[in-house]
PDB file of N, CA and C in Angstrom:
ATOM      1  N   UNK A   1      -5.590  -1.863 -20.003  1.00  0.00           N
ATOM      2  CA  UNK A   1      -4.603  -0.927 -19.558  1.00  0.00           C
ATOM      3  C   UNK A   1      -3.741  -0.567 -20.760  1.00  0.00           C
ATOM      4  N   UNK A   2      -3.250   0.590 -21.110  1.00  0.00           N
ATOM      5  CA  UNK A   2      -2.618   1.038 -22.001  1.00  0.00           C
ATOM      6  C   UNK A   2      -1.285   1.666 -20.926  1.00  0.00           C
ATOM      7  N   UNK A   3      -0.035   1.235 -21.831  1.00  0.00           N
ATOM      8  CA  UNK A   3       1.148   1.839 -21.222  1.00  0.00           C
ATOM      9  C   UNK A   3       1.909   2.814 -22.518  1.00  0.00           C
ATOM     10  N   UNK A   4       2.377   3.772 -21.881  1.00  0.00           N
ATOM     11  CA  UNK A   4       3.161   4.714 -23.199  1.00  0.00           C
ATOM     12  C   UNK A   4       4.607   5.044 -22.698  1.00  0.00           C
ATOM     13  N   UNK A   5       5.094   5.397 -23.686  1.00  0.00           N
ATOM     14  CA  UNK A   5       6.823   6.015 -23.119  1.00  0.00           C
ATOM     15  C   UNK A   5       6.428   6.975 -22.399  1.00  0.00           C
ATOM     16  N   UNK A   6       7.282   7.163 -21.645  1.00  0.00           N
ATOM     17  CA  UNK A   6       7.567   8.646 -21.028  1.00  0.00           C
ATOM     18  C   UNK A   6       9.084   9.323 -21.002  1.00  0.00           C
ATOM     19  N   UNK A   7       8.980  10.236 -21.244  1.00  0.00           N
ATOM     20  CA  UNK A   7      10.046  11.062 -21.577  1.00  0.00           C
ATOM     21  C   UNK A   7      11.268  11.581 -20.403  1.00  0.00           C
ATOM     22  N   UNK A   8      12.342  11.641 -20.184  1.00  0.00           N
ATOM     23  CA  UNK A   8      13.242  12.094 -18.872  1.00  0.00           C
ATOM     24  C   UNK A   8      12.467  13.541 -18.760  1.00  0.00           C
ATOM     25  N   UNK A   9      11.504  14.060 -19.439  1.00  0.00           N
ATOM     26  CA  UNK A   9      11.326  15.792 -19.318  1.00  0.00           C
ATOM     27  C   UNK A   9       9.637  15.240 -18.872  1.00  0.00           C
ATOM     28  N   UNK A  10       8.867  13.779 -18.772  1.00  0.00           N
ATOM     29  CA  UNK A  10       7.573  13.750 -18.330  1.00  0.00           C
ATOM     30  C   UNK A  10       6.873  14.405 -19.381  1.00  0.00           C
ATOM     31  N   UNK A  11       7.160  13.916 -20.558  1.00  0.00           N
ATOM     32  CA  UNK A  11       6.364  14.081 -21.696  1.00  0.00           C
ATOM     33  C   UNK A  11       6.279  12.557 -22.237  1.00  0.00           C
ATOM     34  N   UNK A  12       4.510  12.543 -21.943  1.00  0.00           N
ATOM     35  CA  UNK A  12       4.281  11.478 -22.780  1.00  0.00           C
ATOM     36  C   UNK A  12       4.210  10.891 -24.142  1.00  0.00           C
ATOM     37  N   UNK A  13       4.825   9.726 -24.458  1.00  0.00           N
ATOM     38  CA  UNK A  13       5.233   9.700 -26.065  1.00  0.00           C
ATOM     39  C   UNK A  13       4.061   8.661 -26.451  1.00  0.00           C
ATOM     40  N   UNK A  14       4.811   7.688 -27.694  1.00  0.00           N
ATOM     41  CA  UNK A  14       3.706   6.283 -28.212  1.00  0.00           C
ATOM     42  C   UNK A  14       3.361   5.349 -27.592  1.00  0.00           C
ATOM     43  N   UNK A  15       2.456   5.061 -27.881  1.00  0.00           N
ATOM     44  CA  UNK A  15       1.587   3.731 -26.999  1.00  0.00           C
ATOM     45  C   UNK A  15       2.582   2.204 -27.057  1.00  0.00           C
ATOM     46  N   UNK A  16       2.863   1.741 -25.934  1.00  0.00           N
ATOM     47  CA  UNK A  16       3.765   0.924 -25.968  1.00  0.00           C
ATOM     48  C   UNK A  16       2.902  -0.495 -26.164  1.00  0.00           C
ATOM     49  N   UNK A  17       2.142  -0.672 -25.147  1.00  0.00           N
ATOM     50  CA  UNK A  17       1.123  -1.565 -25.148  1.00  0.00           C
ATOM     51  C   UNK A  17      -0.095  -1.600 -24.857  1.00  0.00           C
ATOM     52  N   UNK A  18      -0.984  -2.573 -25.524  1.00  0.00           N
ATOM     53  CA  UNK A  18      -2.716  -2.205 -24.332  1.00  0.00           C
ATOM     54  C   UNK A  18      -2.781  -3.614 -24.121  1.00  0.00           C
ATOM     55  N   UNK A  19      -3.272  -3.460 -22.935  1.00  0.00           N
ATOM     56  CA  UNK A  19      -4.222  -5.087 -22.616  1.00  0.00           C
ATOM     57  C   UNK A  19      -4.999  -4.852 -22.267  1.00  0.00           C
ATOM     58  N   UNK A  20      -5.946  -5.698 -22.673  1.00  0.00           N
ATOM     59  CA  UNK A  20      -7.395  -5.275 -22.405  1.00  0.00           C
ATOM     60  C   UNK A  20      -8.775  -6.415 -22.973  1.00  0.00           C
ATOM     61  N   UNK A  21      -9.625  -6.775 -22.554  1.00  0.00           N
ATOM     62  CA  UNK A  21     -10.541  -7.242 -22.759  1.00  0.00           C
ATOM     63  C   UNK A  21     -11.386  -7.232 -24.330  1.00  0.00           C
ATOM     64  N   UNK A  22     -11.999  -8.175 -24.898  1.00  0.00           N
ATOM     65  CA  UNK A  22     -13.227  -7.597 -25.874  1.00  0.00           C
ATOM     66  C   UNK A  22     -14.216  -6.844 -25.677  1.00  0.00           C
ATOM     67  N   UNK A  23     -14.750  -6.196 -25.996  1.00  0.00           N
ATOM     68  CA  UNK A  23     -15.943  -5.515 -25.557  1.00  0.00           C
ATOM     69  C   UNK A  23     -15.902  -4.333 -24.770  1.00  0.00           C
ATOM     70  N   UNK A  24     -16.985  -3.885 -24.085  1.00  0.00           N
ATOM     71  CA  UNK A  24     -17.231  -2.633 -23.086  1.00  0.00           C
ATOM     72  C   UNK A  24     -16.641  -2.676 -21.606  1.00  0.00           C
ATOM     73  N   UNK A  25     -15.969  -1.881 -21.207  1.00  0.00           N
ATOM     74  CA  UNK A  25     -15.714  -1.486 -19.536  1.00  0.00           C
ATOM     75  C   UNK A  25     -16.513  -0.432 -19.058  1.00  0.00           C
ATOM     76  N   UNK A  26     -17.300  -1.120 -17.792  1.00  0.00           N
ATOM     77  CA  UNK A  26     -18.215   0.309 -17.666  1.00  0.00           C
ATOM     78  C   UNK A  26     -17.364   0.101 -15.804  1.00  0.00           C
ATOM     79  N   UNK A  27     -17.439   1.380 -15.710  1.00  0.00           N
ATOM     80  CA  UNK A  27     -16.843   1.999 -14.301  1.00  0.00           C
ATOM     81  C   UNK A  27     -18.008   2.530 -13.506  1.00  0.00           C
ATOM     82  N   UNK A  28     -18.209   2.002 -12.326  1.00  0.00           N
ATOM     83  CA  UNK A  28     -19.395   2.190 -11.596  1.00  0.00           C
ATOM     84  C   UNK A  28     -18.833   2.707 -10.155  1.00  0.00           C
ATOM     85  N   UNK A  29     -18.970   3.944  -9.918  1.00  0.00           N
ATOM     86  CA  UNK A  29     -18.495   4.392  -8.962  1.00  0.00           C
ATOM     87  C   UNK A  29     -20.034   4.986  -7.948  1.00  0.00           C
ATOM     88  N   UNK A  30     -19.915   4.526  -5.815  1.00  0.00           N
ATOM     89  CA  UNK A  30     -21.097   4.845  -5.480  1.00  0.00           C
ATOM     90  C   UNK A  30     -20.278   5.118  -4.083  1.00  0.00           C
ATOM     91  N   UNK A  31     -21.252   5.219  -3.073  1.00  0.00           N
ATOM     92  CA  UNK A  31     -20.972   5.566  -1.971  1.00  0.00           C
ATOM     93  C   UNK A  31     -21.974   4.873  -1.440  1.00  0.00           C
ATOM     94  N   UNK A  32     -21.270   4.561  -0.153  1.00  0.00           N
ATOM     95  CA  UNK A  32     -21.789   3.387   1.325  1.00  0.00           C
ATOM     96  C   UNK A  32     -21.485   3.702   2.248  1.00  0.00           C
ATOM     97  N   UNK A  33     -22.670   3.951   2.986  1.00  0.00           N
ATOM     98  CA  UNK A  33     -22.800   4.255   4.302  1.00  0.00           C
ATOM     99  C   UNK A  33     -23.539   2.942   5.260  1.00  0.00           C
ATOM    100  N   UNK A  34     -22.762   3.276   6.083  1.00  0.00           N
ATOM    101  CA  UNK A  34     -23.056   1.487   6.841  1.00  0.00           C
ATOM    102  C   UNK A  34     -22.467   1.831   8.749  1.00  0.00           C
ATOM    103  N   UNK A  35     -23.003   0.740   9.317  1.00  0.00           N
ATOM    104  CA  UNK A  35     -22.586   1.541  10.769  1.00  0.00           C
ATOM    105  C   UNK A  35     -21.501   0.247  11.073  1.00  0.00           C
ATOM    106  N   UNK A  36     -20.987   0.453  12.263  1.00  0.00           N
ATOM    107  CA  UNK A  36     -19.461  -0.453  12.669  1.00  0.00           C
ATOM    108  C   UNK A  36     -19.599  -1.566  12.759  1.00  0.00           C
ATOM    109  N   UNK A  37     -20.857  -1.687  13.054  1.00  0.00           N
ATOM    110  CA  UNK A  37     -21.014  -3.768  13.233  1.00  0.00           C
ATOM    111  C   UNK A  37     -21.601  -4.185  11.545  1.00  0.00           C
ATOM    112  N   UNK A  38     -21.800  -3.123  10.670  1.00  0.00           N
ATOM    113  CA  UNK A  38     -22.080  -3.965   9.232  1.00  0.00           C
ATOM    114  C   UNK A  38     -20.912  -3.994   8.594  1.00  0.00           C
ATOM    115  N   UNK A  39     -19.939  -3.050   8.878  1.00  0.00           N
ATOM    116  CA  UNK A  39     -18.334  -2.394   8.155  1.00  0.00           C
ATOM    117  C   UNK A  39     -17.313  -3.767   8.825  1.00  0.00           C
ATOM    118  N   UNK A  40     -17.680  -3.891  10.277  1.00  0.00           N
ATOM    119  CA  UNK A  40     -16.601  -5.332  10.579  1.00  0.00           C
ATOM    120  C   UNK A  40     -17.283  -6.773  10.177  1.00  0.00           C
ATOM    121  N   UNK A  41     -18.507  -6.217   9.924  1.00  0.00           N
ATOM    122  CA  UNK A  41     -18.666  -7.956   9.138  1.00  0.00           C
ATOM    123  C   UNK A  41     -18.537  -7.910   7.803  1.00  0.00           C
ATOM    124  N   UNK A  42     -18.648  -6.893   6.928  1.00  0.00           N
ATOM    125  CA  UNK A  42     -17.874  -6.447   5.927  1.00  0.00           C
ATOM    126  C   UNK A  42     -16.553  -6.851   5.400  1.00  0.00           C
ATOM    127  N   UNK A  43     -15.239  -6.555   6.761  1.00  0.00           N
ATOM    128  CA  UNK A  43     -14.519  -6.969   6.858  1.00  0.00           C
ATOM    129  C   UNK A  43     -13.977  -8.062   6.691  1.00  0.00           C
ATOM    130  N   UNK A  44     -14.608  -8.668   7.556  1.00  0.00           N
ATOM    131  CA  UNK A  44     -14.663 -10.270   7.812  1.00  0.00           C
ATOM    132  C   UNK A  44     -14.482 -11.178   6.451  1.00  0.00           C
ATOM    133  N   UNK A  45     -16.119 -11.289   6.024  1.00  0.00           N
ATOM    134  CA  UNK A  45     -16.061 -11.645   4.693  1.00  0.00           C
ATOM    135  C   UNK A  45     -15.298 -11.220   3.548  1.00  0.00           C
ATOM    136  N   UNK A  46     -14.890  -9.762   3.683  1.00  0.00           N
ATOM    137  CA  UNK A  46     -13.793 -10.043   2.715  1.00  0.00           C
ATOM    138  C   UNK A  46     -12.330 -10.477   2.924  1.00  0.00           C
ATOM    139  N   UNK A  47     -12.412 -10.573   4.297  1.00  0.00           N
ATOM    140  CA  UNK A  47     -10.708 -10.956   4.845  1.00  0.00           C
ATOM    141  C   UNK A  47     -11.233 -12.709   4.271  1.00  0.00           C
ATOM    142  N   UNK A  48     -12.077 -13.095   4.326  1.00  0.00           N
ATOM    143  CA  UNK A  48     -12.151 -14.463   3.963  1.00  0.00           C
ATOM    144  C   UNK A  48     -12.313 -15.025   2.758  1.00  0.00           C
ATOM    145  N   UNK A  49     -12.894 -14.200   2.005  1.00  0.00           N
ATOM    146  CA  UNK A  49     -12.769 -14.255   0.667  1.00  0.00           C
ATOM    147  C   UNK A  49     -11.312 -14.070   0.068  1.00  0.00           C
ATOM    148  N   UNK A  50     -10.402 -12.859   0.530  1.00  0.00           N
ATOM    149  CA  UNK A  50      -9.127 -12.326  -0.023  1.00  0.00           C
ATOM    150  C   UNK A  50      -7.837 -13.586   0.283  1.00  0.00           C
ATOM    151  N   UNK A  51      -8.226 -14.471   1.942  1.00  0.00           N
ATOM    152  CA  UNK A  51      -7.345 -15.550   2.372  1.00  0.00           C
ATOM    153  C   UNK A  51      -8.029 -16.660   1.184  1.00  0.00           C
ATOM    154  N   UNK A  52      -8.766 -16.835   0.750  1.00  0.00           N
ATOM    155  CA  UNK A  52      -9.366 -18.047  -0.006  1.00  0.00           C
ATOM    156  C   UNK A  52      -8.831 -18.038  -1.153  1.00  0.00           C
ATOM    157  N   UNK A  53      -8.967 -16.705  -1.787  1.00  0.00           N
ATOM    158  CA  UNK A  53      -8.661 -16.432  -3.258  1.00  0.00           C
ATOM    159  C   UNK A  53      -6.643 -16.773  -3.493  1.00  0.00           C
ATOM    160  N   UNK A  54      -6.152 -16.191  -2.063  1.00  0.00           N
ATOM    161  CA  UNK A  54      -4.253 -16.647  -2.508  1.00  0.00           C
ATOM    162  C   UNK A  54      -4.495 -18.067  -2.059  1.00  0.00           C
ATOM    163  N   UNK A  55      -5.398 -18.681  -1.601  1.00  0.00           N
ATOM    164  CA  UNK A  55      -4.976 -20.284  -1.576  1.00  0.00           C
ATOM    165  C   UNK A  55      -5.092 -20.656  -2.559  1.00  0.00           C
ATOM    166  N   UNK A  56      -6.288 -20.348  -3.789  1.00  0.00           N
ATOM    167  CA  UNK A  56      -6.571 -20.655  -4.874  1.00  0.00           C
ATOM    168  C   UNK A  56      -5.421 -20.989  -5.740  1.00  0.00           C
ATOM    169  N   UNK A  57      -5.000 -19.218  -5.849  1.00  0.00           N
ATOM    170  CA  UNK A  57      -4.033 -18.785  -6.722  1.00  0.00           C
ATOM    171  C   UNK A  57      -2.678 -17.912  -6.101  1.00  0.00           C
ATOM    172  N   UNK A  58      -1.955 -19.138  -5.769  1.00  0.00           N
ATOM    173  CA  UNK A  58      -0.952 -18.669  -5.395  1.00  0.00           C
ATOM    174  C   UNK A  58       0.183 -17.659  -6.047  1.00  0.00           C
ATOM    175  N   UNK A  59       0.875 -16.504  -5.413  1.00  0.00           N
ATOM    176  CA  UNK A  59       1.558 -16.185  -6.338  1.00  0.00           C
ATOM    177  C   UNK A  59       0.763 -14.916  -7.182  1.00  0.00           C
ATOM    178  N   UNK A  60      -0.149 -15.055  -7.549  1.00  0.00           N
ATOM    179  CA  UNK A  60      -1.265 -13.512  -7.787  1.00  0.00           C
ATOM    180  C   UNK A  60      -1.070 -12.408  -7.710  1.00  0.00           C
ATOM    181  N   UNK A  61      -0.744 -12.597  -6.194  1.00  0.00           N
ATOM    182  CA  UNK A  61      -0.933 -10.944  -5.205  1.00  0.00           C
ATOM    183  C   UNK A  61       0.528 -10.843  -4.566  1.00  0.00           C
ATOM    184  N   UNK A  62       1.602 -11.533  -5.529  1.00  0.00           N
ATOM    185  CA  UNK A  62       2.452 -11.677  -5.419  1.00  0.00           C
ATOM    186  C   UNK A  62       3.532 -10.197  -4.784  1.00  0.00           C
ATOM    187  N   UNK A  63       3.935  -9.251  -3.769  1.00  0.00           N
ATOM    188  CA  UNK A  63       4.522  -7.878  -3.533  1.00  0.00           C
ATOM    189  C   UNK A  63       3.133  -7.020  -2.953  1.00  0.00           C
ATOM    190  N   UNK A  64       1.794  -7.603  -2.974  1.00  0.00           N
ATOM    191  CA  UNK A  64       0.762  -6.992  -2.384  1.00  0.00           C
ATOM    192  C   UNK A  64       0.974  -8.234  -0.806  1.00  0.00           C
ATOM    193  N   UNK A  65       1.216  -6.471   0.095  1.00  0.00           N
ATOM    194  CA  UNK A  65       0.858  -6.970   1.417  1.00  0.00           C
ATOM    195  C   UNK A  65       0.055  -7.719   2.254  1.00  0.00           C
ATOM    196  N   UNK A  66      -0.468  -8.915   3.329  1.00  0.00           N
ATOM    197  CA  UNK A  66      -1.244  -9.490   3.679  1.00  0.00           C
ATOM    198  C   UNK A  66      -2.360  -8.293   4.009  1.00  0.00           C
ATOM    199  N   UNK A  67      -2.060  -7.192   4.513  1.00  0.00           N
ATOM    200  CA  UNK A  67      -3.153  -6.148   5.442  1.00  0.00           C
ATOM    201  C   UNK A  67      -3.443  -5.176   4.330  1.00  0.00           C
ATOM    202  N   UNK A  68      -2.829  -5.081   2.730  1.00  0.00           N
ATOM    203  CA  UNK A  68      -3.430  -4.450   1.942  1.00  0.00           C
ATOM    204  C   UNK A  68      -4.677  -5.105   1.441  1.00  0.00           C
ATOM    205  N   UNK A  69      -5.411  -4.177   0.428  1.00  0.00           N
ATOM    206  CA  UNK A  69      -6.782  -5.028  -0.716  1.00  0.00           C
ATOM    207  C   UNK A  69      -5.880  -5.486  -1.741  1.00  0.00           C
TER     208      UNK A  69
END
């Protein structure tokens, strides 16, 4: 992620910071089509995965809502 100034007029200025990884980011964007009983077990598993992961690491998803991703 790269952050920059921004200006009171919304003109962007110098690069303030980056964080970021070594190497390549590749962005993989697709589309899924699925019917209601594969989308709520869908659900499921990730509602169980997402409750597992703040037990892990508490504090994380710290201002992210329980019913958000």
């Amino acid at each position: 992620m790269i952050s920059y100034e921004l200006s009171d007029e919304g003109i962007v200025g110098d690069e303030v910071s980056r964080e970021g990884k070594d190497g390549m980011v590749r962005i993989v964007q697709d589309t899924l089509y699925m019917d209601l009983g594969a989308a709520l077990s869908l659900h499921q598993w990730l509602t169980t995965h997402i409750e597992n992961f703040r037990k892990i690491n508490p504090g994380v998803l710290e201002g992210v809502r329980k019913d958000e991703p």
